[in-house]
PDB file of N, CA and C in Angstrom:
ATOM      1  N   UNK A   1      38.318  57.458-151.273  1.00  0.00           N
ATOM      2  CA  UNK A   1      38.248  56.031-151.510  1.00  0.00           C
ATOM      3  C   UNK A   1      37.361  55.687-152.712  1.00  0.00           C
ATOM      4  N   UNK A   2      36.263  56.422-152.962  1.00  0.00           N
ATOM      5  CA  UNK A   2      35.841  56.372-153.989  1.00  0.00           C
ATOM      6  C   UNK A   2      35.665  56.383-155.682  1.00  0.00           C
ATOM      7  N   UNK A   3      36.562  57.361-155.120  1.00  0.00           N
ATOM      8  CA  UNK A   3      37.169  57.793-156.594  1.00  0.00           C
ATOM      9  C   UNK A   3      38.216  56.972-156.925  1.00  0.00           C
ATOM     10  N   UNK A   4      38.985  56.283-156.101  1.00  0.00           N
ATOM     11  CA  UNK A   4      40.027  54.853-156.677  1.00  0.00           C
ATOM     12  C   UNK A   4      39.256  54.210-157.190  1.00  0.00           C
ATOM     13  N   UNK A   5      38.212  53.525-156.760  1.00  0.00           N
ATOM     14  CA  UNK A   5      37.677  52.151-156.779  1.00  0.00           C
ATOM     15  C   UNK A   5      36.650  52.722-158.034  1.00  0.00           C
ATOM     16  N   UNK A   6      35.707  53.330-158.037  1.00  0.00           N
ATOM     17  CA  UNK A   6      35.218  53.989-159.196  1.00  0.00           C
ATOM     18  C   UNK A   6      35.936  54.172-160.909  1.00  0.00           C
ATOM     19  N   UNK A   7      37.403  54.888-160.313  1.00  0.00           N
ATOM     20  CA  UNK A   7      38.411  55.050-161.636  1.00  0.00           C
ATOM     21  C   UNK A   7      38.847  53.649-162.217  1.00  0.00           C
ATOM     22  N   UNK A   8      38.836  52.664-161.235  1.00  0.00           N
ATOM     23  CA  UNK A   8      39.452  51.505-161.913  1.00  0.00           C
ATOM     24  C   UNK A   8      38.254  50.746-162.754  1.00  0.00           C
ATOM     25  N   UNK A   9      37.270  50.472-161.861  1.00  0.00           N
ATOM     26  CA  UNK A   9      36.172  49.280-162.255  1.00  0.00           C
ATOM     27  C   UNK A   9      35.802  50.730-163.777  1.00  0.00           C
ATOM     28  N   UNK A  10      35.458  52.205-163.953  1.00  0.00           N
ATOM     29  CA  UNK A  10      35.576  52.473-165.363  1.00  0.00           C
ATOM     30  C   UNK A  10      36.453  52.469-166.257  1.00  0.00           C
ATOM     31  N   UNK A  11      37.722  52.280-165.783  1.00  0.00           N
ATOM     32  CA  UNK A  11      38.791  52.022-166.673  1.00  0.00           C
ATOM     33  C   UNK A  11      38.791  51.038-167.343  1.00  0.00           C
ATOM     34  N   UNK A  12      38.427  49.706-166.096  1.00  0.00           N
ATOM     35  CA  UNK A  12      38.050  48.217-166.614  1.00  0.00           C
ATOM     36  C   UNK A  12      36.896  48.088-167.911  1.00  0.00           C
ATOM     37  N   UNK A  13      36.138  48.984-167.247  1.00  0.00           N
ATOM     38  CA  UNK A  13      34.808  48.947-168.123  1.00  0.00           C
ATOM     39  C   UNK A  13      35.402  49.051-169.742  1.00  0.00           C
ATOM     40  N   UNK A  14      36.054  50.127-169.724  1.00  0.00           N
ATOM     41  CA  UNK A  14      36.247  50.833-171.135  1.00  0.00           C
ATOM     42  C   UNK A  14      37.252  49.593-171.590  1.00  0.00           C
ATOM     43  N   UNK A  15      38.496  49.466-171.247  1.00  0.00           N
ATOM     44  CA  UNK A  15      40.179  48.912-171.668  1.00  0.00           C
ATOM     45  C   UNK A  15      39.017  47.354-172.361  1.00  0.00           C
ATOM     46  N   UNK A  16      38.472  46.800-170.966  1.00  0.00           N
ATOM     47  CA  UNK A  16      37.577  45.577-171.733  1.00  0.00           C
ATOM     48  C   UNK A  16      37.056  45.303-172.907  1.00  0.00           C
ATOM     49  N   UNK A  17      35.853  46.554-172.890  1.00  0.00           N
ATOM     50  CA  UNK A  17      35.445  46.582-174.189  1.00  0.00           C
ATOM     51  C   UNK A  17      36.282  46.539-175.451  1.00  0.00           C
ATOM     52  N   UNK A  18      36.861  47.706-175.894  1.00  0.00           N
ATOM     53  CA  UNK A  18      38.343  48.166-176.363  1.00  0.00           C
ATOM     54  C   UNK A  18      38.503  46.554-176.705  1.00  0.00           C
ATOM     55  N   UNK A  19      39.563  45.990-176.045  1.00  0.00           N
ATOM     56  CA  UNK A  19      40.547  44.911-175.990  1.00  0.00           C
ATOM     57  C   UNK A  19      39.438  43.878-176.663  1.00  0.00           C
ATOM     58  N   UNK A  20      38.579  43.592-176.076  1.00  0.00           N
ATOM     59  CA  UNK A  20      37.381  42.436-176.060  1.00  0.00           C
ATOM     60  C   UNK A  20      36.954  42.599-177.387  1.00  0.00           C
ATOM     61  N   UNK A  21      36.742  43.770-178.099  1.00  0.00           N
ATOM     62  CA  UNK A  21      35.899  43.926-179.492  1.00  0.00           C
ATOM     63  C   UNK A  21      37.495  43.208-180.532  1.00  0.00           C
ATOM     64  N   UNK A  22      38.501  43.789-179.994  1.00  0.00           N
ATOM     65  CA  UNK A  22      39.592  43.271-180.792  1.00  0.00           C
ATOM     66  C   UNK A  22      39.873  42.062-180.702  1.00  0.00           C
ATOM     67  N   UNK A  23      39.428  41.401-179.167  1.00  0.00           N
ATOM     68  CA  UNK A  23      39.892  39.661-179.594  1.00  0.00           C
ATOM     69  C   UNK A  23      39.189  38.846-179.937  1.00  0.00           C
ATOM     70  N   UNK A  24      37.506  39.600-179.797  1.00  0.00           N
ATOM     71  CA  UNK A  24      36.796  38.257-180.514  1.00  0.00           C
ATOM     72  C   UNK A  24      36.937  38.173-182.126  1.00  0.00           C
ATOM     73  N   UNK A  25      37.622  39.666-182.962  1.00  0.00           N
ATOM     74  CA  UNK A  25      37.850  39.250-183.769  1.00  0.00           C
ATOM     75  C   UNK A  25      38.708  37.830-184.309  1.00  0.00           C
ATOM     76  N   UNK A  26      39.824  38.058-183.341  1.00  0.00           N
ATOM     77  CA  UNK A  26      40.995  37.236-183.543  1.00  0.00           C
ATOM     78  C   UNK A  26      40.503  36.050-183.181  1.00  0.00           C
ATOM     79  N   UNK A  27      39.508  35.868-182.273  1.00  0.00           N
ATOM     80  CA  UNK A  27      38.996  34.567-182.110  1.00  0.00           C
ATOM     81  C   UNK A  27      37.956  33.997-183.026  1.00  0.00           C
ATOM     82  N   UNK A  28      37.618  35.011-183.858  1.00  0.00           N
ATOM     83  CA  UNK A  28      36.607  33.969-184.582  1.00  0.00           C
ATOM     84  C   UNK A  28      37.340  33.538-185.944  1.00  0.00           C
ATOM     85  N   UNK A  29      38.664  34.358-186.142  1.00  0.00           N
ATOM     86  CA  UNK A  29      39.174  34.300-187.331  1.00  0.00           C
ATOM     87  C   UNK A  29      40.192  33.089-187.116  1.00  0.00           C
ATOM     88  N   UNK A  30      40.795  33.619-186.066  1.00  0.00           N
ATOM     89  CA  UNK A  30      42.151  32.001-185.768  1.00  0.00           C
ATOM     90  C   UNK A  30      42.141  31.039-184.798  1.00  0.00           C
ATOM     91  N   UNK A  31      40.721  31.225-184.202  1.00  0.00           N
ATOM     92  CA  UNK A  31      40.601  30.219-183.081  1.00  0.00           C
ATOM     93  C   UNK A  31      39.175  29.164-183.195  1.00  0.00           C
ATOM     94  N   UNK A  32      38.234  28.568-183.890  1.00  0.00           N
ATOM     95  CA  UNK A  32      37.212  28.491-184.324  1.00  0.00           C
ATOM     96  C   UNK A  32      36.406  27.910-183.054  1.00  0.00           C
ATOM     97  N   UNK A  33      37.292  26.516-182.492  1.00  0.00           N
ATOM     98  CA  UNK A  33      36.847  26.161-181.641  1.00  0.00           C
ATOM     99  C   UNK A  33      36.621  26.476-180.609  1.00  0.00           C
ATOM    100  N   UNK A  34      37.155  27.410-180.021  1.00  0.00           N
ATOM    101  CA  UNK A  34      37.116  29.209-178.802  1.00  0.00           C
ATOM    102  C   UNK A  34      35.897  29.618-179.274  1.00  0.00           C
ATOM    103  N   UNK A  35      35.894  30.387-180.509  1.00  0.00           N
ATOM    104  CA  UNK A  35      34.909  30.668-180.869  1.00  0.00           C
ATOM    105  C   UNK A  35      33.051  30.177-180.782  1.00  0.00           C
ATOM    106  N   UNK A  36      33.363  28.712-180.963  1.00  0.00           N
ATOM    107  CA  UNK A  36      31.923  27.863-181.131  1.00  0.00           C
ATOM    108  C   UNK A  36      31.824  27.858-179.353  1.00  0.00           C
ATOM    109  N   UNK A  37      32.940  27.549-178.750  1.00  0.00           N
ATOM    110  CA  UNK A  37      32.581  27.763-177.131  1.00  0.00           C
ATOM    111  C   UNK A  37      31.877  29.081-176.665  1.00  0.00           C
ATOM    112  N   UNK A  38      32.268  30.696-177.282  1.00  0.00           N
ATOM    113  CA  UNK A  38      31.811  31.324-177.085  1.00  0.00           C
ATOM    114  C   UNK A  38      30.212  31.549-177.487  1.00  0.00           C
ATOM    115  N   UNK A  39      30.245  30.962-178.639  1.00  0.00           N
ATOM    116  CA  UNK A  39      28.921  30.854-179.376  1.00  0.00           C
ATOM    117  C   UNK A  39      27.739  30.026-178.513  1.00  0.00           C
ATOM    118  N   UNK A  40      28.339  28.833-177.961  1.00  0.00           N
ATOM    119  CA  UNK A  40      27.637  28.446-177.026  1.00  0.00           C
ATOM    120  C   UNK A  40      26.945  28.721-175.853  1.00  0.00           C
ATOM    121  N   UNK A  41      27.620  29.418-175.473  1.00  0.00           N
ATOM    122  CA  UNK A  41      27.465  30.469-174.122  1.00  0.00           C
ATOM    123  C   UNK A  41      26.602  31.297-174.332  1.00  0.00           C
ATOM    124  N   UNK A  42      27.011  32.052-175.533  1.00  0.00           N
ATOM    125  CA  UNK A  42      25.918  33.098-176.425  1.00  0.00           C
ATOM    126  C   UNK A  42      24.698  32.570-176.062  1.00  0.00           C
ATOM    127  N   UNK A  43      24.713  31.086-176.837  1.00  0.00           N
ATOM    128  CA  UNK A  43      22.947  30.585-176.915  1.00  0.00           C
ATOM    129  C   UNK A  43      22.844  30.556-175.552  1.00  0.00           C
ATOM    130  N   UNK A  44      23.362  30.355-174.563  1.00  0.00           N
ATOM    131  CA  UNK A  44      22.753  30.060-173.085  1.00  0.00           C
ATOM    132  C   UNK A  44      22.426  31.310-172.555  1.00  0.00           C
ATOM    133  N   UNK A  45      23.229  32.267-172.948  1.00  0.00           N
ATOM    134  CA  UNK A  45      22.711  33.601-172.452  1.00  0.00           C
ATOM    135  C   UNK A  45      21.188  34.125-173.259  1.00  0.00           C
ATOM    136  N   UNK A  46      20.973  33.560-174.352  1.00  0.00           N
ATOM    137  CA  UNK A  46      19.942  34.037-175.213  1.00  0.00           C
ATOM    138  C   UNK A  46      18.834  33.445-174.486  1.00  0.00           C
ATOM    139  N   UNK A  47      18.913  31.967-174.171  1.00  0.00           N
ATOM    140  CA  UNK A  47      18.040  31.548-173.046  1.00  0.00           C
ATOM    141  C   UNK A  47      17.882  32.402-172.018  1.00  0.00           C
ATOM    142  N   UNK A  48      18.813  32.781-171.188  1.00  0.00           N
ATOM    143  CA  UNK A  48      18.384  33.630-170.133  1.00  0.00           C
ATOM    144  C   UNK A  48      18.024  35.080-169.902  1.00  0.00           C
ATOM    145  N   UNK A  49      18.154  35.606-171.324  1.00  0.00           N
ATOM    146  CA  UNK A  49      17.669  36.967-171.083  1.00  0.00           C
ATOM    147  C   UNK A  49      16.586  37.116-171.994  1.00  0.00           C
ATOM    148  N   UNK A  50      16.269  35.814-173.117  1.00  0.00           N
ATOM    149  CA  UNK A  50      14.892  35.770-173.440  1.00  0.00           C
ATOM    150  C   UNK A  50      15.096  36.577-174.991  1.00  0.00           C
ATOM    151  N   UNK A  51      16.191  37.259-175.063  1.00  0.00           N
ATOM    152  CA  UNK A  51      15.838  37.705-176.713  1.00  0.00           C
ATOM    153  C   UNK A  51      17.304  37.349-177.355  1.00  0.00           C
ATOM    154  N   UNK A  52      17.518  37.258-178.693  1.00  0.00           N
ATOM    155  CA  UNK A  52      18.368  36.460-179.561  1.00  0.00           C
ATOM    156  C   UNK A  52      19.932  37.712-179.606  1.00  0.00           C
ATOM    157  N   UNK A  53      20.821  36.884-179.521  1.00  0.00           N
ATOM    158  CA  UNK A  53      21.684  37.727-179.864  1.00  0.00           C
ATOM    159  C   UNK A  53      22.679  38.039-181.014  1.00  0.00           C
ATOM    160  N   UNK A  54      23.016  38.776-181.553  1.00  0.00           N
ATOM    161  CA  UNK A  54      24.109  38.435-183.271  1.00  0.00           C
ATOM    162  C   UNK A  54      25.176  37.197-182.892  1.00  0.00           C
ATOM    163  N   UNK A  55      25.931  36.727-183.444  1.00  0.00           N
ATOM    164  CA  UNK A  55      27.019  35.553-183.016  1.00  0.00           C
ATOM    165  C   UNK A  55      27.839  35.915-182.563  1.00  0.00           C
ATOM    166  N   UNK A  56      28.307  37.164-183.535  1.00  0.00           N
ATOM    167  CA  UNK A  56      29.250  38.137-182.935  1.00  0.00           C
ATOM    168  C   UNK A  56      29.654  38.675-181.969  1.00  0.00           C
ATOM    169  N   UNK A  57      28.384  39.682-181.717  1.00  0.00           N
ATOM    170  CA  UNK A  57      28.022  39.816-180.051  1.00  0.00           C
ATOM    171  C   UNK A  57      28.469  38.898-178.898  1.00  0.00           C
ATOM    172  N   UNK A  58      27.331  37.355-179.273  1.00  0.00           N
ATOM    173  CA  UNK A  58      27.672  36.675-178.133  1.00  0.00           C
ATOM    174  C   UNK A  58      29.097  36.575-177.995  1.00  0.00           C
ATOM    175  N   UNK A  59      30.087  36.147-178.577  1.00  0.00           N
ATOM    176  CA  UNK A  59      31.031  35.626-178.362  1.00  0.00           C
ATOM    177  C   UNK A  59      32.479  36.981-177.904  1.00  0.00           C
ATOM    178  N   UNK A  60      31.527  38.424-178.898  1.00  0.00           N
ATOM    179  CA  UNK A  60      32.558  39.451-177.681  1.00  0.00           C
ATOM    180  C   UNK A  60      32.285  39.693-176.824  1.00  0.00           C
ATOM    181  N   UNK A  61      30.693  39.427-176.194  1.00  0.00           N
ATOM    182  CA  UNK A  61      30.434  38.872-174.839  1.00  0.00           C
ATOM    183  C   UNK A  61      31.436  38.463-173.714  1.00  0.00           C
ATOM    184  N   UNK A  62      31.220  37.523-174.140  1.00  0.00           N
ATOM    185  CA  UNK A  62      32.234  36.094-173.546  1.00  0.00           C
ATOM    186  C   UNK A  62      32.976  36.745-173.078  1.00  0.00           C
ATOM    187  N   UNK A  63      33.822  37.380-173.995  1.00  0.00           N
ATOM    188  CA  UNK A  63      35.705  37.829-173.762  1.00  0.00           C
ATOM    189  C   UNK A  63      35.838  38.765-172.726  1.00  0.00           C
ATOM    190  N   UNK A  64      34.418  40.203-173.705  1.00  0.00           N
ATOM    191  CA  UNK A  64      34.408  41.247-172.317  1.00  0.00           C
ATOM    192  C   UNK A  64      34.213  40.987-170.904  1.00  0.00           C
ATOM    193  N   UNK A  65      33.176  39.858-170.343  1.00  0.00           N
ATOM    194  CA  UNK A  65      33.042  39.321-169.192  1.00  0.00           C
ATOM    195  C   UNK A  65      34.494  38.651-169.123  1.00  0.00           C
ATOM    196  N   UNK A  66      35.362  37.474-169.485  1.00  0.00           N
ATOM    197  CA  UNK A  66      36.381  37.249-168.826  1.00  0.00           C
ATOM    198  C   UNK A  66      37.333  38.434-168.512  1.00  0.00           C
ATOM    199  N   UNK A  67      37.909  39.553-169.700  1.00  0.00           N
ATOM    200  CA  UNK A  67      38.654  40.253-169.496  1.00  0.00           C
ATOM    201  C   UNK A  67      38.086  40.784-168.203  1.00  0.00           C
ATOM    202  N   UNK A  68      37.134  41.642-168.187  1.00  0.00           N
ATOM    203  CA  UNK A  68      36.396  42.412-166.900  1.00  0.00           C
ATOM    204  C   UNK A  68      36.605  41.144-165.203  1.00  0.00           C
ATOM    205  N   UNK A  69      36.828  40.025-165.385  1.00  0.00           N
ATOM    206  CA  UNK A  69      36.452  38.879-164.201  1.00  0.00           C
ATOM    207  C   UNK A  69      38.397  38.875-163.873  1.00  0.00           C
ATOM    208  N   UNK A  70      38.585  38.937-164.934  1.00  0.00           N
ATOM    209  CA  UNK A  70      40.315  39.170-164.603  1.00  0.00           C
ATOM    210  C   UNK A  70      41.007  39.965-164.127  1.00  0.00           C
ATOM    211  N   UNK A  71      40.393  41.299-164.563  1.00  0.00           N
ATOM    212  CA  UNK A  71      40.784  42.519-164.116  1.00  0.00           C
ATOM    213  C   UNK A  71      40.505  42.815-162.565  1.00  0.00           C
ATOM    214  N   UNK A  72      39.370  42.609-162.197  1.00  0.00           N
ATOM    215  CA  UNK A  72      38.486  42.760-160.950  1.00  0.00           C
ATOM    216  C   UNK A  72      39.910  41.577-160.201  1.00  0.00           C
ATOM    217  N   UNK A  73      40.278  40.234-159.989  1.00  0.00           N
ATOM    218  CA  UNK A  73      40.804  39.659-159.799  1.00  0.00           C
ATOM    219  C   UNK A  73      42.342  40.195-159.553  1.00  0.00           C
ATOM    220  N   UNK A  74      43.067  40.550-160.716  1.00  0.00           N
ATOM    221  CA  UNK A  74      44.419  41.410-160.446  1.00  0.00           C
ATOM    222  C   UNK A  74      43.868  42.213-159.207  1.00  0.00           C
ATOM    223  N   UNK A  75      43.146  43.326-159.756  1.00  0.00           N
ATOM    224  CA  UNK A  75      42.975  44.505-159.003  1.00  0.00           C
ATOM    225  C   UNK A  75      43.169  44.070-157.478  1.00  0.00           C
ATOM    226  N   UNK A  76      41.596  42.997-157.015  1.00  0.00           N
ATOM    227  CA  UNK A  76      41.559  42.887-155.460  1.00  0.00           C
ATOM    228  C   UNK A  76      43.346  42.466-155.055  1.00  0.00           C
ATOM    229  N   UNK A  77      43.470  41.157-156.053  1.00  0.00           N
ATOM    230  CA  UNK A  77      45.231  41.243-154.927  1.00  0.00           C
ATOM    231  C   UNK A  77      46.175  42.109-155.024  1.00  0.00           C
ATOM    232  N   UNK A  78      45.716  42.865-156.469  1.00  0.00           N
ATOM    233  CA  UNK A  78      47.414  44.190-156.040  1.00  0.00           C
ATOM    234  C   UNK A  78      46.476  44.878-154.757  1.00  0.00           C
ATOM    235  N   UNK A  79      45.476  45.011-154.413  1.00  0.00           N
ATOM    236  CA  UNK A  79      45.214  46.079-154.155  1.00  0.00           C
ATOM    237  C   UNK A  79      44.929  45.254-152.243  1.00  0.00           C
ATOM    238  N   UNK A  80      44.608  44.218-152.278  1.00  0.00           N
ATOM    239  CA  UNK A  80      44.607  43.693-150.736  1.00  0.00           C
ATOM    240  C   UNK A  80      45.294  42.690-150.457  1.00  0.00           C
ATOM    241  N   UNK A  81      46.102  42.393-151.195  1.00  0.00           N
ATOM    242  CA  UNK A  81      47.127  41.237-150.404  1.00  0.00           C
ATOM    243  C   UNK A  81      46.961  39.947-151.149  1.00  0.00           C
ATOM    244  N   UNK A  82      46.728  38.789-150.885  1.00  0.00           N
ATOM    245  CA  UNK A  82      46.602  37.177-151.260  1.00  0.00           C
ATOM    246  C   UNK A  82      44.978  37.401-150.670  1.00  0.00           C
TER     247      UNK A  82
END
């Protein structure tokens, strides 16, 4: 049982990153206003963990946490029902 649930949430880990470094490009280049949302968030996270982050960063932040909140989401219902 372990090794399912282990293989996926690192699969997630990695595919996220991966995917996430590629769309905040696309988001800062063709989406601006996505972007300044992510940027925003950025600053709120900079508040809460107390040290500054690149813009960049924050906002592939953002993406990697949704992609990763999505994935976790598919997963539980393929994997337990509704």
């Amino acid at each position: 049982m372990p090794a399912k649930t282990g293989t996926s949430h690192a699969l997630s880990a990695f595919v996220s990153l991966i995917v996430g470094s590629m769309l905040s490009k696309y988001v800062w280049t063709y989406t601006p206003s996505l972007a300044e949302a992510g940027a925003t968030i950025g600053r709120q996270l900079e508040l809460l963990i107390g040290a500054p982050l690149p813009r960049e960063m924050a906002g592939g932040l953002v993406v990697v946490v949704l992609l990763s909140f999505l994935w976790g989401v598919v997963y539980h219902v393929g994997r337990h029902g509704e």
